[in-house]
C-alpha atoms as a PDB file:
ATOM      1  CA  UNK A   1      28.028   0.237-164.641  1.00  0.00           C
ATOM      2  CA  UNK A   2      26.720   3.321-165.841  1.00  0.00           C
ATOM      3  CA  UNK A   3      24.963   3.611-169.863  1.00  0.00           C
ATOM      4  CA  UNK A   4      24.257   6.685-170.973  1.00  0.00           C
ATOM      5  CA  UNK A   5      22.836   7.959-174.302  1.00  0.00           C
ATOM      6  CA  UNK A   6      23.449  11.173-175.424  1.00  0.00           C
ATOM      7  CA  UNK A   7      20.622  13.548-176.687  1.00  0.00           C
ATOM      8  CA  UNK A   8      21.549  17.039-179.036  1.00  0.00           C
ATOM      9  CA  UNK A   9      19.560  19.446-180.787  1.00  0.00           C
ATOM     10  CA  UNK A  10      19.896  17.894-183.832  1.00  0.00           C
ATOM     11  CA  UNK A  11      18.525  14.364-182.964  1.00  0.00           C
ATOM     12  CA  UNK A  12      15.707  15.998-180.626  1.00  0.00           C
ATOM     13  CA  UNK A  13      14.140  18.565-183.286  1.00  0.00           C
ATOM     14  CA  UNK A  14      14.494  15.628-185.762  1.00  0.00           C
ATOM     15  CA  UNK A  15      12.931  12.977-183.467  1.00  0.00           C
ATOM     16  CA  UNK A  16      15.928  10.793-184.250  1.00  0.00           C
ATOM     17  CA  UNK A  17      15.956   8.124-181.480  1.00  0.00           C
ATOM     18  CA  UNK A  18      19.190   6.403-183.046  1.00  0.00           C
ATOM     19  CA  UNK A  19      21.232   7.641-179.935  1.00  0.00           C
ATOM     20  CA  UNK A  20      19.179   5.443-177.723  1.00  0.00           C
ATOM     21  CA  UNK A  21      18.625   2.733-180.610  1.00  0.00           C
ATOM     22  CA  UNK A  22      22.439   2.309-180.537  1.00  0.00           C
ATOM     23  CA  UNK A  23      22.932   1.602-176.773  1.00  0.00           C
ATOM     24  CA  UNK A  24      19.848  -0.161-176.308  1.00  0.00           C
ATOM     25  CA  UNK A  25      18.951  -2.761-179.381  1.00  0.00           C
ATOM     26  CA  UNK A  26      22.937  -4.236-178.439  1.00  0.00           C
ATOM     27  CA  UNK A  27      21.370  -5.464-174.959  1.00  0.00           C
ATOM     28  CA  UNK A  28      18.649  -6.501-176.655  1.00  0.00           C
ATOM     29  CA  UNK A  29      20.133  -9.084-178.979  1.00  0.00           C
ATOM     30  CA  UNK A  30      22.724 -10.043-176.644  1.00  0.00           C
ATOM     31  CA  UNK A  31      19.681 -11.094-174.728  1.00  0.00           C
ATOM     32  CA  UNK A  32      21.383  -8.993-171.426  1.00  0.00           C
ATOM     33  CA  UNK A  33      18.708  -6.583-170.755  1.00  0.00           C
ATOM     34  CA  UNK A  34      18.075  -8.081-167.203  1.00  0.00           C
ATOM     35  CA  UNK A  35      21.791  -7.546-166.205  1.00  0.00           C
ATOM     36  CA  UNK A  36      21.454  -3.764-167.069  1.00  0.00           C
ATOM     37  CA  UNK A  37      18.097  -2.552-164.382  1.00  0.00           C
ATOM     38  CA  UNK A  38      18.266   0.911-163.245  1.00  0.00           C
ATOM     39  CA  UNK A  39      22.020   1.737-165.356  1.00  0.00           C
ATOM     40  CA  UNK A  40      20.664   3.921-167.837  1.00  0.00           C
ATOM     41  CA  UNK A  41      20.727   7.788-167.924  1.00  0.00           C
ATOM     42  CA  UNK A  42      19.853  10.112-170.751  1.00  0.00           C
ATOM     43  CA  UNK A  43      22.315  12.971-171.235  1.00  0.00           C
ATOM     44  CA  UNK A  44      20.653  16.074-172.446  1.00  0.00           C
ATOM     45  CA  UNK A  45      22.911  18.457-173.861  1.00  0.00           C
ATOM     46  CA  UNK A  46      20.208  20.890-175.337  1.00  0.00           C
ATOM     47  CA  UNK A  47      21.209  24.266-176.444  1.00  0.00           C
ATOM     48  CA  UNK A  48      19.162  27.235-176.026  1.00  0.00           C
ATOM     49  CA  UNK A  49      19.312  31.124-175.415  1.00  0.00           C
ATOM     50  CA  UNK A  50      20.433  31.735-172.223  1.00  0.00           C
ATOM     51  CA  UNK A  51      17.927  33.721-170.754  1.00  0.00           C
ATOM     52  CA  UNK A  52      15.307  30.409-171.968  1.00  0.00           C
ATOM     53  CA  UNK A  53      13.942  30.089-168.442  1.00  0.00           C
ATOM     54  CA  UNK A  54      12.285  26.566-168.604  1.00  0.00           C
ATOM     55  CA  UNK A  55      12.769  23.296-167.734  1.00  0.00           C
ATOM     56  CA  UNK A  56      13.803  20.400-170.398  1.00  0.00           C
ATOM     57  CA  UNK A  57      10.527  19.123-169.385  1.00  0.00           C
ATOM     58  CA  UNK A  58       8.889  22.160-170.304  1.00  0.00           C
ATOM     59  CA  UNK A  59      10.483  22.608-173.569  1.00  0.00           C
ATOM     60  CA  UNK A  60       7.853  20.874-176.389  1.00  0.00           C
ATOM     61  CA  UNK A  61      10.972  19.675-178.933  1.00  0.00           C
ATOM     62  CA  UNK A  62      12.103  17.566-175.942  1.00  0.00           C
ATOM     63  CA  UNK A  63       8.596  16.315-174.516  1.00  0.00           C
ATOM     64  CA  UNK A  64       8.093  15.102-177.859  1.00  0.00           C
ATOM     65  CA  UNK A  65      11.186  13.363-178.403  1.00  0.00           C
ATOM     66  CA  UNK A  66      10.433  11.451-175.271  1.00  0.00           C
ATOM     67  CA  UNK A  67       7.178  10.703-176.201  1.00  0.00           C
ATOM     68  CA  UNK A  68       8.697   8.727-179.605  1.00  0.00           C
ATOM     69  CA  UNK A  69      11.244   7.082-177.513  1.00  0.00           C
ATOM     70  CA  UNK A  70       8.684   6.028-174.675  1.00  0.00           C
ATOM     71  CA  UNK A  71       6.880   4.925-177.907  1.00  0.00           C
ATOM     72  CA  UNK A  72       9.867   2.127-179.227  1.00  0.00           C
ATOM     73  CA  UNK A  73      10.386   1.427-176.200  1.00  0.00           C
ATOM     74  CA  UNK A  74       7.633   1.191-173.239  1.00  0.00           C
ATOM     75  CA  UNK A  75       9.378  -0.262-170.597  1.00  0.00           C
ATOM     76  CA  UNK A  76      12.188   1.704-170.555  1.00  0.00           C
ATOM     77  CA  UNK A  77      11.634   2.899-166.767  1.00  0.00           C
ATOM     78  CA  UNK A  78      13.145  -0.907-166.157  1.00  0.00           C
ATOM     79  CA  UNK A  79      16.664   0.207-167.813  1.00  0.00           C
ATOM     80  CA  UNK A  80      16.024   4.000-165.891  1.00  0.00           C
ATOM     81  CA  UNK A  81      18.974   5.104-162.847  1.00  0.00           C
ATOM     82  CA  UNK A  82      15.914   5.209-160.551  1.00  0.00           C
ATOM     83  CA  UNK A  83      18.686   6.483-157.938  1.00  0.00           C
ATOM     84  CA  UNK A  84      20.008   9.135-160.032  1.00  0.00           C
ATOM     85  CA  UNK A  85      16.907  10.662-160.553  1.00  0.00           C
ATOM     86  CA  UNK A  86      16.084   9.183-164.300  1.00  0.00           C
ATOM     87  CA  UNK A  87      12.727   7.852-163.423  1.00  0.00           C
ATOM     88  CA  UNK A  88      10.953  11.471-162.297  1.00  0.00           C
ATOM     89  CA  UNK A  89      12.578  13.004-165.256  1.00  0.00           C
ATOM     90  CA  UNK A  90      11.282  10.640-167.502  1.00  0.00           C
ATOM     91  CA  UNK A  91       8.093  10.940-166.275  1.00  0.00           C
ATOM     92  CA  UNK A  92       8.457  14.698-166.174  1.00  0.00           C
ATOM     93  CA  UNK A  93       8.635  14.362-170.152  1.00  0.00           C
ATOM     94  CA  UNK A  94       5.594  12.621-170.411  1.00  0.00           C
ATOM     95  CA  UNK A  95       3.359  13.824-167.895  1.00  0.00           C
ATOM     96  CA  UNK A  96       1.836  17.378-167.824  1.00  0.00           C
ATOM     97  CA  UNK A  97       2.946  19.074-164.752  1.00  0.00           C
ATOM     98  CA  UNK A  98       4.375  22.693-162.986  1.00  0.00           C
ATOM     99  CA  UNK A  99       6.837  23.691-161.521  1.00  0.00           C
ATOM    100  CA  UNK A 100       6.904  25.216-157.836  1.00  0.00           C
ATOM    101  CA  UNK A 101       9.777  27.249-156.322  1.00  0.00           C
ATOM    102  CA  UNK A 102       8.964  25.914-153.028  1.00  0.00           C
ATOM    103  CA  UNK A 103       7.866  22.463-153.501  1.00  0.00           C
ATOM    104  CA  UNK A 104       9.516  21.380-157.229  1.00  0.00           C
ATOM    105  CA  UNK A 105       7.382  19.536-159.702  1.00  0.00           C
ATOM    106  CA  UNK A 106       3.970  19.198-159.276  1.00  0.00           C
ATOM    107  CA  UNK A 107       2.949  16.296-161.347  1.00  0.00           C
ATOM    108  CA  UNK A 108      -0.857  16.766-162.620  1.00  0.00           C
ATOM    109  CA  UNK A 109      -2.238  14.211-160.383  1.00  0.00           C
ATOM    110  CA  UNK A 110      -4.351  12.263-163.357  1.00  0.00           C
ATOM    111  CA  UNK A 111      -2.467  11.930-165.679  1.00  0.00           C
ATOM    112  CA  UNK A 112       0.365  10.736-163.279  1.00  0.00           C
ATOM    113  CA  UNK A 113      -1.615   7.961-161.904  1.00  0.00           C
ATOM    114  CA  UNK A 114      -2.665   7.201-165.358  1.00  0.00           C
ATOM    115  CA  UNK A 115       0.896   7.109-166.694  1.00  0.00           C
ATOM    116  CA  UNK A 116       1.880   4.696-163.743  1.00  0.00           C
ATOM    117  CA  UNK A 117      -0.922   2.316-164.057  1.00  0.00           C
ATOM    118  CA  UNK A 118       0.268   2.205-168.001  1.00  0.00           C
ATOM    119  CA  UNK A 119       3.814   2.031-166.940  1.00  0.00           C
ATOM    120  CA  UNK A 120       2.627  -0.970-164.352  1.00  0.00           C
ATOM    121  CA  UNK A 121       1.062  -2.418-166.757  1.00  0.00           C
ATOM    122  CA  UNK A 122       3.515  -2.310-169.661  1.00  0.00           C
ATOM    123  CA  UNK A 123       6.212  -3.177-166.958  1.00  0.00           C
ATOM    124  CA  UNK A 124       4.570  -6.465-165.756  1.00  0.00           C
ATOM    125  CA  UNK A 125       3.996  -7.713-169.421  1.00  0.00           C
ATOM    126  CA  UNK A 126       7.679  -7.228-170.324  1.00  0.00           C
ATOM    127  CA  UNK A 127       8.705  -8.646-167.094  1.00  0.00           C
ATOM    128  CA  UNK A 128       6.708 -12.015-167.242  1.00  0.00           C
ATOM    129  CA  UNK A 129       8.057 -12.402-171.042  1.00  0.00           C
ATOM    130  CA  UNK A 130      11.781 -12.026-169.608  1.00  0.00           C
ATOM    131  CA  UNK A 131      11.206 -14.031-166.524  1.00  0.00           C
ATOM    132  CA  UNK A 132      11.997 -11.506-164.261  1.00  0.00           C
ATOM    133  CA  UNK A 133       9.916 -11.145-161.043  1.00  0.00           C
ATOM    134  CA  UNK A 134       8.188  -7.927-160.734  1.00  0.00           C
ATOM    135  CA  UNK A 135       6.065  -7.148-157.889  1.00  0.00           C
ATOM    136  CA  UNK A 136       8.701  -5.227-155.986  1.00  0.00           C
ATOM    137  CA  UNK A 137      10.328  -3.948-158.560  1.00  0.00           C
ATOM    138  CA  UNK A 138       6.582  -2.698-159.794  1.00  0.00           C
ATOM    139  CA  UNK A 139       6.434  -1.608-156.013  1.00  0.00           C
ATOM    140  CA  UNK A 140       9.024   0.485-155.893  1.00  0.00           C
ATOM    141  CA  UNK A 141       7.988   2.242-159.455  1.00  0.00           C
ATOM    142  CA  UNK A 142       5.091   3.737-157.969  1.00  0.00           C
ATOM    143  CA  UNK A 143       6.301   4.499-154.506  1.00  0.00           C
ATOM    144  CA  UNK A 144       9.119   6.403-156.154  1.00  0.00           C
ATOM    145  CA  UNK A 145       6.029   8.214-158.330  1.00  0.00           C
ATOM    146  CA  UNK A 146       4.128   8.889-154.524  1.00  0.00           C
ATOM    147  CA  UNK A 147       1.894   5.801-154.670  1.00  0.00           C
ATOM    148  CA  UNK A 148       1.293   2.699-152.576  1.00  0.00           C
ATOM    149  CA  UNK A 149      -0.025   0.262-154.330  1.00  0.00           C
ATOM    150  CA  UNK A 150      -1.749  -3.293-152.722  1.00  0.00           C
ATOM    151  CA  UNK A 151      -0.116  -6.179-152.951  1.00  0.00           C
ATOM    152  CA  UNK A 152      -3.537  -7.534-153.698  1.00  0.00           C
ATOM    153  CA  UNK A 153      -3.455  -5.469-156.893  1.00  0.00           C
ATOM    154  CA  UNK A 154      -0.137  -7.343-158.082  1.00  0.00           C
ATOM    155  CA  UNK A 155      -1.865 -10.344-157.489  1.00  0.00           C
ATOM    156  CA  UNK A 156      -4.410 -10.058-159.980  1.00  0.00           C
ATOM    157  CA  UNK A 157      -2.106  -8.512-162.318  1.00  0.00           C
ATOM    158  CA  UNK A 158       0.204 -11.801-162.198  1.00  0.00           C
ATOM    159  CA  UNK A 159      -2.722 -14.105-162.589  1.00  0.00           C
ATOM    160  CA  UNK A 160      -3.475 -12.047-165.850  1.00  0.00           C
ATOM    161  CA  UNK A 161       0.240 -12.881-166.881  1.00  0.00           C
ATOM    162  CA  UNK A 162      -0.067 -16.897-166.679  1.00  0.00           C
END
């Protein structure tokens, strides 16, 4: 099952986060977050001039929003549509990057890997609390991002957890 929360000018150049507020605090009291991994998408129906070349992700009224969302809510990339693309968007928001005709985003190395370890970090916190097990799910986070990360590395983030 699909979720989807809808983003407009209006709640993007007033950093209103209620669209996602509604959708998600109602899985959070119902205490069903866990049943809704990788459903959510984010619908953003932005207007603009039409001959506005960029990207969403290069458009500073929409970074920002994304950077008070990923604010309420850190480990959002849990509730992401991985699949659907969700997760490199997301990150596309908050991490400074270009865009290449021939190869597509280009992801400013540093600040990606610093943004995944943060994400990983965040991630296996919220995960232990809801008694979900994360090392593959943590896994598959950063190989989507380009990374291959030790299972070693998991290890000594779990201990950290107990």
């Amino acid at each position: 099952m699909t979720i989807t929360i809808t983003l407009n000018n209006n709640s993007i150049y007033s950093l209103d986060v209620s669209p996602a507020l509604t959708v998600i605090e109602p899985l959070l009291q119902q205490g069903s977050i866990s049943a809704h991994e990788q459903q959510l998408r984010l619908e953003i129906q932005f207007e603009r001039e039409a001959n506005d070349p960029r990207e969403l992700s290069e458009i500073p009224e929409v970074r920002l929003w994304f950077v008070r969302l990923d604010a309420k809510y850190p480990w959002l990339p849990f509730l992401l549509d991985w699949k659907a693309g969700e997760l490199a968007r997301y990150a596309a928001m908050l991490v400074p990057h270009q865009f290449s005709s021939k190869e597509g985003i280009q992801y400013n190395p540093e600040a990606l890997e610093i943004f995944l370890m943060h994400k990983i970090f965040i991630l296996s916190d919220w995960l232990h609390k809801q008694d979900i097990a994360s090392p593959s799910r943590l896994k598959s986070l950063a190989q989507i991002l380009g990374y291959e990360l030790d299972d070693a590395f998991f290890e000594m983030i779990e201990k950290t957890n107990s």
